[in-house]
C-alpha atoms as a PDB file:
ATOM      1  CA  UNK A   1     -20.115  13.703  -7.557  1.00  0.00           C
ATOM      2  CA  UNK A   2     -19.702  10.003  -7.100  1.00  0.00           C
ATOM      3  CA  UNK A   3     -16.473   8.428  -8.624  1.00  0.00           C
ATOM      4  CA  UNK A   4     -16.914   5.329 -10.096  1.00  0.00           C
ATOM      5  CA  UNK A   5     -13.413   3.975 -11.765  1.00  0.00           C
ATOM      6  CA  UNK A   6     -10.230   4.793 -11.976  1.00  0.00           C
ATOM      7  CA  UNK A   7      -9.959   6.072 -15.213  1.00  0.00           C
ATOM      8  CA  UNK A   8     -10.437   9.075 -16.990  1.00  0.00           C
ATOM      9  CA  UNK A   9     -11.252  12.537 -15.597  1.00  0.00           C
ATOM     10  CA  UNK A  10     -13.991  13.567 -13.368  1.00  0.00           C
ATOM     11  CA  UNK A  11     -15.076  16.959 -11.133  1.00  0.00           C
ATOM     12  CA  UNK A  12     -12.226  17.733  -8.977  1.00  0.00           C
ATOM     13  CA  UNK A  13     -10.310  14.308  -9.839  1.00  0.00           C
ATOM     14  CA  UNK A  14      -6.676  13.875 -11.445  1.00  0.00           C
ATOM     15  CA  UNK A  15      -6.729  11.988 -14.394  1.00  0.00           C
ATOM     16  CA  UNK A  16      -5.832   8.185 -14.164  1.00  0.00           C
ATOM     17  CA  UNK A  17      -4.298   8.243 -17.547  1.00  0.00           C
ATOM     18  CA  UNK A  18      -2.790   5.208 -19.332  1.00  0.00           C
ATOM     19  CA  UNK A  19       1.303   4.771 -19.587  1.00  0.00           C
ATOM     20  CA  UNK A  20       2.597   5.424 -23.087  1.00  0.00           C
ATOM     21  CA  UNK A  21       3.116   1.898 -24.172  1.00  0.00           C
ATOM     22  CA  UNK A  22       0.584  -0.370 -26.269  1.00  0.00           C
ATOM     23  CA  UNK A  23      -2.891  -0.072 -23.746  1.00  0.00           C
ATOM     24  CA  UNK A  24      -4.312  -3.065 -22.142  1.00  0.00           C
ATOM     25  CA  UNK A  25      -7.596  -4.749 -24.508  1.00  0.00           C
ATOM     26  CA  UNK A  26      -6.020  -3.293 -27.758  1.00  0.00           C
ATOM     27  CA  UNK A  27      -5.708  -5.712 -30.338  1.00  0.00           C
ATOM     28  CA  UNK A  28      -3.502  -5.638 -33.936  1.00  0.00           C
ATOM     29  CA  UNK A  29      -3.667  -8.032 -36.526  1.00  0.00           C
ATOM     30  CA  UNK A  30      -0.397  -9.740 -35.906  1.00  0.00           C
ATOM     31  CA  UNK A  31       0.499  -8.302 -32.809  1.00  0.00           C
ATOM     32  CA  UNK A  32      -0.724  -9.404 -29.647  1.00  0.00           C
ATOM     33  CA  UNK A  33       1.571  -7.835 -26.923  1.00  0.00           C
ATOM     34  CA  UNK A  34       0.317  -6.073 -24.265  1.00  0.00           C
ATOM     35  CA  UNK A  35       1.816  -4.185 -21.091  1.00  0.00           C
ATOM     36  CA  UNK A  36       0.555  -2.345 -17.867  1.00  0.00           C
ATOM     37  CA  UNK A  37       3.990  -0.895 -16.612  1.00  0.00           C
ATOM     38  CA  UNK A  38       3.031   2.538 -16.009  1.00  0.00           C
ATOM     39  CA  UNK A  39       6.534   4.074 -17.159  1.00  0.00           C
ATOM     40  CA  UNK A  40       7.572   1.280 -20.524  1.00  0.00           C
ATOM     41  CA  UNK A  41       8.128   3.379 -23.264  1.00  0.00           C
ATOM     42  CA  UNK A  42       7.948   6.532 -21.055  1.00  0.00           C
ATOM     43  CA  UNK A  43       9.415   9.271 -22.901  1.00  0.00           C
ATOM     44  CA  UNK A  44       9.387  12.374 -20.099  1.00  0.00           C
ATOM     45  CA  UNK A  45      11.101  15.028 -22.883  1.00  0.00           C
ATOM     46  CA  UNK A  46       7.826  13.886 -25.657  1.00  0.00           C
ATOM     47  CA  UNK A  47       5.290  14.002 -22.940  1.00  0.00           C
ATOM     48  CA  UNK A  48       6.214  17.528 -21.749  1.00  0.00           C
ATOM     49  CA  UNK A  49       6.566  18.577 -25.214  1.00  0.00           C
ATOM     50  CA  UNK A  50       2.442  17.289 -25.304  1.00  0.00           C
ATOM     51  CA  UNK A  51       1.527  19.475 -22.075  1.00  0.00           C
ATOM     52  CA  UNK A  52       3.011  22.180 -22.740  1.00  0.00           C
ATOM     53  CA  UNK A  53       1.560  21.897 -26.503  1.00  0.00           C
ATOM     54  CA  UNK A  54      -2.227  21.297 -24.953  1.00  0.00           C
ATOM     55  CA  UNK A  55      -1.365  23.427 -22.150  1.00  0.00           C
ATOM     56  CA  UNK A  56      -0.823  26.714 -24.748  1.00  0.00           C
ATOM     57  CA  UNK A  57      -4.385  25.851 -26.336  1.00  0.00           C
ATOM     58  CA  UNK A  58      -6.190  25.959 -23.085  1.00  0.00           C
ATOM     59  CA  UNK A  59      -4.587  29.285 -22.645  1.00  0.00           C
ATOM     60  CA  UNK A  60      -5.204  30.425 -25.800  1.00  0.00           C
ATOM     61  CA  UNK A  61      -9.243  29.488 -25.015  1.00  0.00           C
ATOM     62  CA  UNK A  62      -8.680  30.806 -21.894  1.00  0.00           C
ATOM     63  CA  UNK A  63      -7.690  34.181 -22.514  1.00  0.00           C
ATOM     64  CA  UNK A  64     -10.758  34.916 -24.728  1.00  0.00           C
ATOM     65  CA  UNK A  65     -13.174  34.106 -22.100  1.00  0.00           C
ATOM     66  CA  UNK A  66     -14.867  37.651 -20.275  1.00  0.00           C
ATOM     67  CA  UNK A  67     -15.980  37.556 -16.619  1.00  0.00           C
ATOM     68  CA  UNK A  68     -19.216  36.738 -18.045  1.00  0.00           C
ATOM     69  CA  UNK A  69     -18.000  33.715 -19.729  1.00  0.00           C
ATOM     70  CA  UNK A  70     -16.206  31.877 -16.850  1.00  0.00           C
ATOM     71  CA  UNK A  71     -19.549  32.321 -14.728  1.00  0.00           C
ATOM     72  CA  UNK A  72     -21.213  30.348 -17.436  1.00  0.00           C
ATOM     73  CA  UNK A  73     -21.886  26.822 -16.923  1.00  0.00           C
ATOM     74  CA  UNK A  74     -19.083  24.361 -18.579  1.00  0.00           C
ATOM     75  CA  UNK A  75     -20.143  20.948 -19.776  1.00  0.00           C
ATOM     76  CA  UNK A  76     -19.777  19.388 -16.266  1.00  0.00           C
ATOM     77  CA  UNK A  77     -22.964  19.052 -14.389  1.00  0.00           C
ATOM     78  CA  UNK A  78     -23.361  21.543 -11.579  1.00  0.00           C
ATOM     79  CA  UNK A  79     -19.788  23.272 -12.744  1.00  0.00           C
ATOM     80  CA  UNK A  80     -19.031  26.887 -14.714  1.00  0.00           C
ATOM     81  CA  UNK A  81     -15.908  27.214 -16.843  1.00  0.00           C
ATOM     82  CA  UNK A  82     -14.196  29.388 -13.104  1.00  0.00           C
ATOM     83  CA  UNK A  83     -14.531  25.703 -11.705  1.00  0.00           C
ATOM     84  CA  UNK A  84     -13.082  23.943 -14.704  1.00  0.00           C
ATOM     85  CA  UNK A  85     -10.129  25.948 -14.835  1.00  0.00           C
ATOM     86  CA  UNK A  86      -9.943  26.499 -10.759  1.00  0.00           C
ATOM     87  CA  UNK A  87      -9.543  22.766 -10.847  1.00  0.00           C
ATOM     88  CA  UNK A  88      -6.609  22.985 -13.408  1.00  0.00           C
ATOM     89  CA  UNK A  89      -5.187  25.611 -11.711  1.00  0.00           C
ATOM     90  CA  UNK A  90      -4.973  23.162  -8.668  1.00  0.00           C
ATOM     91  CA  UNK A  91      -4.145  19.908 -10.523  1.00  0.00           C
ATOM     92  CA  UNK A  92      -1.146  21.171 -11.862  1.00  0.00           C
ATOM     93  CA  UNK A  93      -0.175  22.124  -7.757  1.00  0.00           C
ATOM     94  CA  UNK A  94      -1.284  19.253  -7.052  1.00  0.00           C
ATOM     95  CA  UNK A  95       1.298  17.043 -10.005  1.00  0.00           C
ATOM     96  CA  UNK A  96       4.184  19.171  -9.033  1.00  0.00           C
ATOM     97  CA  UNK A  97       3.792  18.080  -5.801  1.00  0.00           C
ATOM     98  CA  UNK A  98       3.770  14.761  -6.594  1.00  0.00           C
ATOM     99  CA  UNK A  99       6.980  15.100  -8.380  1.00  0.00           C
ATOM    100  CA  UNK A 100       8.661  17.346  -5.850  1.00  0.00           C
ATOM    101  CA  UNK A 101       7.909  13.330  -3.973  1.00  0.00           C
ATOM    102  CA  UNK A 102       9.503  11.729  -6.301  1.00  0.00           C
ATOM    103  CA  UNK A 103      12.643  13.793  -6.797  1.00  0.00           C
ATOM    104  CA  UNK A 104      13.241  14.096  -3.545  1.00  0.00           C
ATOM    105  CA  UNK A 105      11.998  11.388  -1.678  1.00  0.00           C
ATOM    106  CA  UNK A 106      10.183  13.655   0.861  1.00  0.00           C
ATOM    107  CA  UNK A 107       6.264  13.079   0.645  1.00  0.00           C
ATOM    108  CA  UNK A 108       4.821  15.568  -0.852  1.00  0.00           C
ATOM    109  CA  UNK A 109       1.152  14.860  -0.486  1.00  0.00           C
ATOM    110  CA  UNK A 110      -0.576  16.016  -3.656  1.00  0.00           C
ATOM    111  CA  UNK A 111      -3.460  17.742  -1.814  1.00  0.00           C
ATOM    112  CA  UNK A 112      -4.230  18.266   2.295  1.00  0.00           C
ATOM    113  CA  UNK A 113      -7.017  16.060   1.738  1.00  0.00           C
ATOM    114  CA  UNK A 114     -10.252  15.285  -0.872  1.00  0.00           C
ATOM    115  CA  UNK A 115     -12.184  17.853   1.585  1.00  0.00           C
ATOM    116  CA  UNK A 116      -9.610  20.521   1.217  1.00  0.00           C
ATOM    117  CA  UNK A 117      -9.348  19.939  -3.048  1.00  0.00           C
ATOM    118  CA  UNK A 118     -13.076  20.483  -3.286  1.00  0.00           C
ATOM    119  CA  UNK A 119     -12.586  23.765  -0.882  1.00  0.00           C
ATOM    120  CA  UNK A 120      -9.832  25.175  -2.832  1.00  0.00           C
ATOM    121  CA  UNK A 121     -12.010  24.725  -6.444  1.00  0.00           C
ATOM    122  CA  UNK A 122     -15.147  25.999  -4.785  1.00  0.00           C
ATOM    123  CA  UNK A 123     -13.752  29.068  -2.855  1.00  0.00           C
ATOM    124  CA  UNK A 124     -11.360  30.176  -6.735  1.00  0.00           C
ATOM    125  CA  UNK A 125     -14.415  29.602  -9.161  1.00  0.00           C
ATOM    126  CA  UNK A 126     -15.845  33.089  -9.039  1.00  0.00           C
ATOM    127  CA  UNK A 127     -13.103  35.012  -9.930  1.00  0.00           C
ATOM    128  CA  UNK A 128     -12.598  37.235 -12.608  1.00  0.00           C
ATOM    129  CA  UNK A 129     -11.324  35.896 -15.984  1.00  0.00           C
ATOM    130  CA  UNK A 130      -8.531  37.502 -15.611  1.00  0.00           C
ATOM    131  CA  UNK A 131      -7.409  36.141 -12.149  1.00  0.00           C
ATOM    132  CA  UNK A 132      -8.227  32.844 -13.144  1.00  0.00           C
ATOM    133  CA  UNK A 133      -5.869  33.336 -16.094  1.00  0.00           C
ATOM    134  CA  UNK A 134      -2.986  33.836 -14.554  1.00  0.00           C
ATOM    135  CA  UNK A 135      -3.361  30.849 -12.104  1.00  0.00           C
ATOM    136  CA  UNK A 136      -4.012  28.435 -14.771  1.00  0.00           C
ATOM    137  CA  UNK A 137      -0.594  30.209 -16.721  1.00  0.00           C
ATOM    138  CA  UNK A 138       1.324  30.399 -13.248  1.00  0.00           C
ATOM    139  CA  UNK A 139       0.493  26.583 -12.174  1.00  0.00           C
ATOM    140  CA  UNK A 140       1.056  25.692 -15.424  1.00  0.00           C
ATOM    141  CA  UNK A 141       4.779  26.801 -15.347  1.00  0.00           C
ATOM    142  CA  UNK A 142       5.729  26.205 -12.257  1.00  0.00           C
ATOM    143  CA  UNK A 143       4.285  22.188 -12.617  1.00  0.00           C
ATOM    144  CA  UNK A 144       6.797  22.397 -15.973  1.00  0.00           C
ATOM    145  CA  UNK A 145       9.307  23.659 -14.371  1.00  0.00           C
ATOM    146  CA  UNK A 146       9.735  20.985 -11.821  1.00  0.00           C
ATOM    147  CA  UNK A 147       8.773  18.321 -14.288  1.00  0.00           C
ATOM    148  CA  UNK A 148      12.380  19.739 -15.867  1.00  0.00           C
ATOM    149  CA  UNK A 149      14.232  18.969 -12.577  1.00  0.00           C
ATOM    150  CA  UNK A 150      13.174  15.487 -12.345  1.00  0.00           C
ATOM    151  CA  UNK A 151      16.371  12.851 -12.637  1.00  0.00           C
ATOM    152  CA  UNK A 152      15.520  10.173 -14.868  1.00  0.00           C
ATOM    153  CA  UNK A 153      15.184   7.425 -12.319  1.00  0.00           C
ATOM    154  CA  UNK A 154      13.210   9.923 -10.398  1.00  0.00           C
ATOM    155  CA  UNK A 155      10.236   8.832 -12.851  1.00  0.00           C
ATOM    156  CA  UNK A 156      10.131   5.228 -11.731  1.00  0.00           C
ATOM    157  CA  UNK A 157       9.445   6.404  -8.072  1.00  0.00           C
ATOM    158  CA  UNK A 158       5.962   5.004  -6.130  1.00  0.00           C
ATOM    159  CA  UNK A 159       4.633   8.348  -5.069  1.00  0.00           C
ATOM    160  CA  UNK A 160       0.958   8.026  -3.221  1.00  0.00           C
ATOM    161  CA  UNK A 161      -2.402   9.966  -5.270  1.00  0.00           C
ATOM    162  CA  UNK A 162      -4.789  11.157  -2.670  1.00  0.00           C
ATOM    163  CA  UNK A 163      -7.222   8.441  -2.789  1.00  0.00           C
ATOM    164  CA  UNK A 164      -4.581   6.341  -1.874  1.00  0.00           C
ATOM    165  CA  UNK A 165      -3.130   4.921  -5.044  1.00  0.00           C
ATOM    166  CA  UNK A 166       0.447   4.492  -5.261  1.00  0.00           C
ATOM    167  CA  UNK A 167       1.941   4.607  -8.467  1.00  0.00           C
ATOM    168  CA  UNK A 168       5.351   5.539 -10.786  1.00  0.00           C
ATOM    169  CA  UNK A 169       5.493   9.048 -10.594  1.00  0.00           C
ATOM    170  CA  UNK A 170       5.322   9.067 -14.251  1.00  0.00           C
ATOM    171  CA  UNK A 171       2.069   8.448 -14.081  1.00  0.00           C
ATOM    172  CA  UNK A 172       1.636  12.224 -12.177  1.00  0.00           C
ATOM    173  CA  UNK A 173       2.475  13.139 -15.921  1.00  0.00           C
ATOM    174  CA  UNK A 174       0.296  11.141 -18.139  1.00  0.00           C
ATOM    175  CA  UNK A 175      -2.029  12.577 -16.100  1.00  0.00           C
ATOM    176  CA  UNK A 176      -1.421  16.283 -16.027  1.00  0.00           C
ATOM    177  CA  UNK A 177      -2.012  15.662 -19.988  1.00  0.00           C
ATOM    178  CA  UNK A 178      -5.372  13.924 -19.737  1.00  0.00           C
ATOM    179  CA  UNK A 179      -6.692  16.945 -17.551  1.00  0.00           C
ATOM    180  CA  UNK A 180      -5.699  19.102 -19.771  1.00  0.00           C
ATOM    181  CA  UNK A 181      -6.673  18.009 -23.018  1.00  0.00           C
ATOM    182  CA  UNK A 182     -10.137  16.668 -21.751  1.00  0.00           C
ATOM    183  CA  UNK A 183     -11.265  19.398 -19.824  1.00  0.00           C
ATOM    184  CA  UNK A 184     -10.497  21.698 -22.373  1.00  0.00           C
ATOM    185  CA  UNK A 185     -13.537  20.309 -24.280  1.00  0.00           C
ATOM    186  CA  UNK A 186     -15.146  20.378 -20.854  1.00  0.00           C
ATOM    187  CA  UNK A 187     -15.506  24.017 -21.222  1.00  0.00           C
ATOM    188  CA  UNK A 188     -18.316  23.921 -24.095  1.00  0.00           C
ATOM    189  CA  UNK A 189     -15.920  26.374 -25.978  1.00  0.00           C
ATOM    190  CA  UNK A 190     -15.551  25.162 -29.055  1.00  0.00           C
ATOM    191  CA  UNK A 191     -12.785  22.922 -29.211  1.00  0.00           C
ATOM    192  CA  UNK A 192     -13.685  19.567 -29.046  1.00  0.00           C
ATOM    193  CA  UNK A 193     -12.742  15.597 -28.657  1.00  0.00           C
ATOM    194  CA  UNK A 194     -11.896  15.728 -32.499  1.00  0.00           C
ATOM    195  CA  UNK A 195      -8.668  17.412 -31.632  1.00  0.00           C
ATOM    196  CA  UNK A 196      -7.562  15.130 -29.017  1.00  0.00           C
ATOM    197  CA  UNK A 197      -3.844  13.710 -30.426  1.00  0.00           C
ATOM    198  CA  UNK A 198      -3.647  10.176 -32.217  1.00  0.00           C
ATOM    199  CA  UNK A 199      -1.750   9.036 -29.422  1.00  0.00           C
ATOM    200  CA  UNK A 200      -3.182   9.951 -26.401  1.00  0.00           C
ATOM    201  CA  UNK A 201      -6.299   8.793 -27.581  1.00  0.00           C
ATOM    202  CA  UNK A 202      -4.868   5.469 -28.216  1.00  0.00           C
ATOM    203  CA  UNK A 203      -3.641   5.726 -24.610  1.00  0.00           C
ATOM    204  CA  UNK A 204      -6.820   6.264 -23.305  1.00  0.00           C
ATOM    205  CA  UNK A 205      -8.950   3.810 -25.172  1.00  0.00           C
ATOM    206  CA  UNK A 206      -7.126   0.902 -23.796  1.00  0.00           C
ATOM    207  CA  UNK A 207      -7.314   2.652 -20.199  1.00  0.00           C
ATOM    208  CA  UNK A 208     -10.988   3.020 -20.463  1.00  0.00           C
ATOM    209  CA  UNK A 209     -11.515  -0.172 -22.166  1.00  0.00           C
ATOM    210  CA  UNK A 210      -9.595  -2.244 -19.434  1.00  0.00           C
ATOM    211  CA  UNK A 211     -11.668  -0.298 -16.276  1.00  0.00           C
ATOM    212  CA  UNK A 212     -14.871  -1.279 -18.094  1.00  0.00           C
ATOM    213  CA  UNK A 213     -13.936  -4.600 -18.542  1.00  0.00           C
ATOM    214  CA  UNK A 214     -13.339  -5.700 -14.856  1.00  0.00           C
ATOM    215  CA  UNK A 215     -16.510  -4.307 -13.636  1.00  0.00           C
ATOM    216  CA  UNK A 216     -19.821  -5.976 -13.073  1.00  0.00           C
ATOM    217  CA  UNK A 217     -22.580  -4.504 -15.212  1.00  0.00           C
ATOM    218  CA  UNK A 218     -20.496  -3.367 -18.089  1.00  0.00           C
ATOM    219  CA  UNK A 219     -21.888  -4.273 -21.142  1.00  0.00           C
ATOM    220  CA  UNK A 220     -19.894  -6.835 -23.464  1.00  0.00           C
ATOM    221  CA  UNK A 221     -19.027  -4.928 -26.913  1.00  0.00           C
ATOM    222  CA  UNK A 222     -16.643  -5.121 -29.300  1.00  0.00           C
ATOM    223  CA  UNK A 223     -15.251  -1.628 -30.640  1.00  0.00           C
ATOM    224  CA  UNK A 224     -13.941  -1.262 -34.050  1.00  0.00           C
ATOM    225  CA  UNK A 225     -12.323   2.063 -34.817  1.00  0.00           C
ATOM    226  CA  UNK A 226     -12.672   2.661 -38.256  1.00  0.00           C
ATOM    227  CA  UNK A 227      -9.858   4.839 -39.097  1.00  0.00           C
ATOM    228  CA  UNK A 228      -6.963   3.189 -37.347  1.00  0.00           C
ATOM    229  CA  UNK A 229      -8.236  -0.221 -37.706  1.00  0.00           C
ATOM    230  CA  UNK A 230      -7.791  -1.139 -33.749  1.00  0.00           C
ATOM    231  CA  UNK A 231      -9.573  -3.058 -32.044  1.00  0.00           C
ATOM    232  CA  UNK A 232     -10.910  -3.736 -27.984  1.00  0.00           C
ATOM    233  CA  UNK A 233     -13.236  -6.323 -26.442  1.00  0.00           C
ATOM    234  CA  UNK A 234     -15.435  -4.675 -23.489  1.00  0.00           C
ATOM    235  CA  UNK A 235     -16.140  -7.837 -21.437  1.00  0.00           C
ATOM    236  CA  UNK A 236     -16.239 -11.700 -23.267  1.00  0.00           C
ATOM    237  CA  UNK A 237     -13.962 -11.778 -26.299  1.00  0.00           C
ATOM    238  CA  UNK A 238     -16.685 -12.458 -29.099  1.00  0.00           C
ATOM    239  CA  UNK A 239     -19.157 -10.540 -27.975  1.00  0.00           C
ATOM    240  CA  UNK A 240     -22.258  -9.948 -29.632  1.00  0.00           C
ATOM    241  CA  UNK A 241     -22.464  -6.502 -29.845  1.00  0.00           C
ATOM    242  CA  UNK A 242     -20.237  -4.615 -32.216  1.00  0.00           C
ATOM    243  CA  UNK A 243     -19.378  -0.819 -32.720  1.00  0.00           C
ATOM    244  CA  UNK A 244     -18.130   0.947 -35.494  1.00  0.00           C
ATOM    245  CA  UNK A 245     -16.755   4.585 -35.310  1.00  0.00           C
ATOM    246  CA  UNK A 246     -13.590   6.586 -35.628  1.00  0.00           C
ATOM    247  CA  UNK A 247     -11.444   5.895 -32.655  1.00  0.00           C
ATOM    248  CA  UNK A 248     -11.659   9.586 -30.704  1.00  0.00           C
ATOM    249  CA  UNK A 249     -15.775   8.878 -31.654  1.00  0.00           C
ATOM    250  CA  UNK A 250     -15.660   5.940 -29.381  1.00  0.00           C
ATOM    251  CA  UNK A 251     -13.409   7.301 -26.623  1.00  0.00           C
ATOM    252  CA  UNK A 252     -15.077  10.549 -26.153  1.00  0.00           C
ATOM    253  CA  UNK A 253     -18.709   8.395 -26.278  1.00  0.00           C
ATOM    254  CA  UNK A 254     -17.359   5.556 -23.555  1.00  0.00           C
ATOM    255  CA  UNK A 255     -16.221   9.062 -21.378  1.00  0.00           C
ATOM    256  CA  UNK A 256     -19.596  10.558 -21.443  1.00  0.00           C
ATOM    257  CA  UNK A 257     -18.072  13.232 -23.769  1.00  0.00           C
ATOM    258  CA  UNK A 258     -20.417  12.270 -26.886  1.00  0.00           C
ATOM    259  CA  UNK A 259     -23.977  10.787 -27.442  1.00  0.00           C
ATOM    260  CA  UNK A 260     -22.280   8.323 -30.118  1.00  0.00           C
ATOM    261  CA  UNK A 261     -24.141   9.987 -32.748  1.00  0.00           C
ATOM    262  CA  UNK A 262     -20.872   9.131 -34.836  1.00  0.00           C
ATOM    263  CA  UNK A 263     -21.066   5.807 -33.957  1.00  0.00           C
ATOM    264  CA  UNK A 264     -22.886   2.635 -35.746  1.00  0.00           C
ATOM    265  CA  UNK A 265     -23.863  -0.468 -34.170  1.00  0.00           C
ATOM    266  CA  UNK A 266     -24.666  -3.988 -34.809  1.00  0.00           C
ATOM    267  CA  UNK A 267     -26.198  -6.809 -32.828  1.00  0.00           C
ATOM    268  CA  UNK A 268     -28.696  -4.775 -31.055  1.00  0.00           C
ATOM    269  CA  UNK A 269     -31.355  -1.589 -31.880  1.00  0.00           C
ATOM    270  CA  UNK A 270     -29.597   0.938 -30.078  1.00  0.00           C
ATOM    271  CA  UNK A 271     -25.869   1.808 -28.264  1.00  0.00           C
ATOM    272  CA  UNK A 272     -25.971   0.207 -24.751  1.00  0.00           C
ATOM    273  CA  UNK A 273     -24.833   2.449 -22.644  1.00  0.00           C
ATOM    274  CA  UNK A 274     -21.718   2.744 -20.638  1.00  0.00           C
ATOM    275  CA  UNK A 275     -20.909   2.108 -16.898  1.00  0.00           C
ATOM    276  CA  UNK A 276     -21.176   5.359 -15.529  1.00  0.00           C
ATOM    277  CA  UNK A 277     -17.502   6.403 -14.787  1.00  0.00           C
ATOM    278  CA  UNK A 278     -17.466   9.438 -12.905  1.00  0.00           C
END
């Protein structure tokens, strides 16, 4: 599939996820700071605390899924639930390699190459339930366990993505949570955008919101979420176009993860719709 931003998640991409300070195009009444240092208010004990936490839920979906069930199609065009959690499976290699990088200043490289990712999801996705299982568990461990030998400073390290991005490696961790928690609704499963956490969503909003806003084409909108009261211009400030919806609502509808139904707009008939993203 084409990749359009870097932002979010997308088939057989690591999450660009936001840092955990305030997000870029979030507004407050009375507070108008705003930072893009991807490891400011880092926490690395809270944010493994929030894998491992979204990490058991996947595994308890997981483990209820027959051989049947991971041959059925997930919510991902062209993908079944074996792909979905082959590409887990492999993301979490993928992030430990990154931080084996940054601890010891050997590179790593997160995967051989694009070509070989792809290969590796394509040539896992038919095994049994069971199998696939296990991988997601084992990765999941062993990418926690050497997130629990990183050094503090180790965190602030540029390690390189595989597209070329080079980044804190805290930023390998941010994203290892945005896989998880959104492709776990990828799997058509039951559990859904709804229970995304407060804060991650918060995270992501200004992430998405910030990507949108420095592309050509992207419509100019003002979201309002209703339950937290935030704020984020898409685009010109002032914009015309205003929507109204509880905050995980309006992230899961700007990732392609809703149809807005939630949602309620002014300034125009219908929702416009949002720059493709992946």
């Amino acid at each position: 599939m084409t990749e359009q931003a870097d932002v979010g998640v997308s088939v057989g991409r690591a999450c660009r996820c936001p840092p955990r300070s305030r997000p870029p195009g979030r507004t407050n009444e009375g507070d108008g700071s705003v930072t893009t240092d991807a490891h400011v208010g880092f926490d690395p004990a809270a944010t493994l605390d929030q894998i491992n936490a979204a990490t058991e839920s996947l595994l308890e979906t997981a483990v209820q899924f027959t051989d049947a069930d991971v041959r059925a199609p997930s919510l991902l065009p062209n993908w079944s639930r074996g792909h979905v959690l082959t590409h887990l499976a492999r993301n979490a290699d993928g992030g430990r390699r990154l931080l084996i990088w940054a601890r010891t200043g050997v590179e790593t490289p997160e995967y051989p190459s694009l070509a070989a990712r792809a290969e590796q999801i394509e040539a896992g996705a038919g095994r049994d339930a069971d199998q696939l299982v296990a991988d997601l568990r084992d990765s999941a461990a062993q990418f926690a366990a050497e997130y629990r030998r990183m050094p503090l400073a180790a965190w602030k390290r540029t390690v390189r993505w595989t597209r070329g991005q080079e980044r804190p490696a805290a930023r390998a961790a941010d994203s290892r949570l945005c896989e998880v928690l959104v492709h776990h609704a990828d799997l058509g499963s039951g559990y859904t955008p709804e229970r995304w956490p407060a804060d991650f969503v918060q995270a992501m909003m200004g992430r998405v919101v910030a990507s949108f806003g420095a592309r050509e084409g992207a419509p100019a909108m003002r979201l309002h979420a209703t339950d937290t009261g935030a704020s984020y211009d898409v685009g010109a400030v002032g914009a015309a176009v205003a929507i109204h919806g509880p905050e995980r609502s309006l992230l899961a509808w700007l990732m392609g993860r809703s149809q807005g139904l939630e949602l309620a707009v002014q300034g125009c008939a219908v929702l416009p719709k949002p720059p493709f993203l992946y």
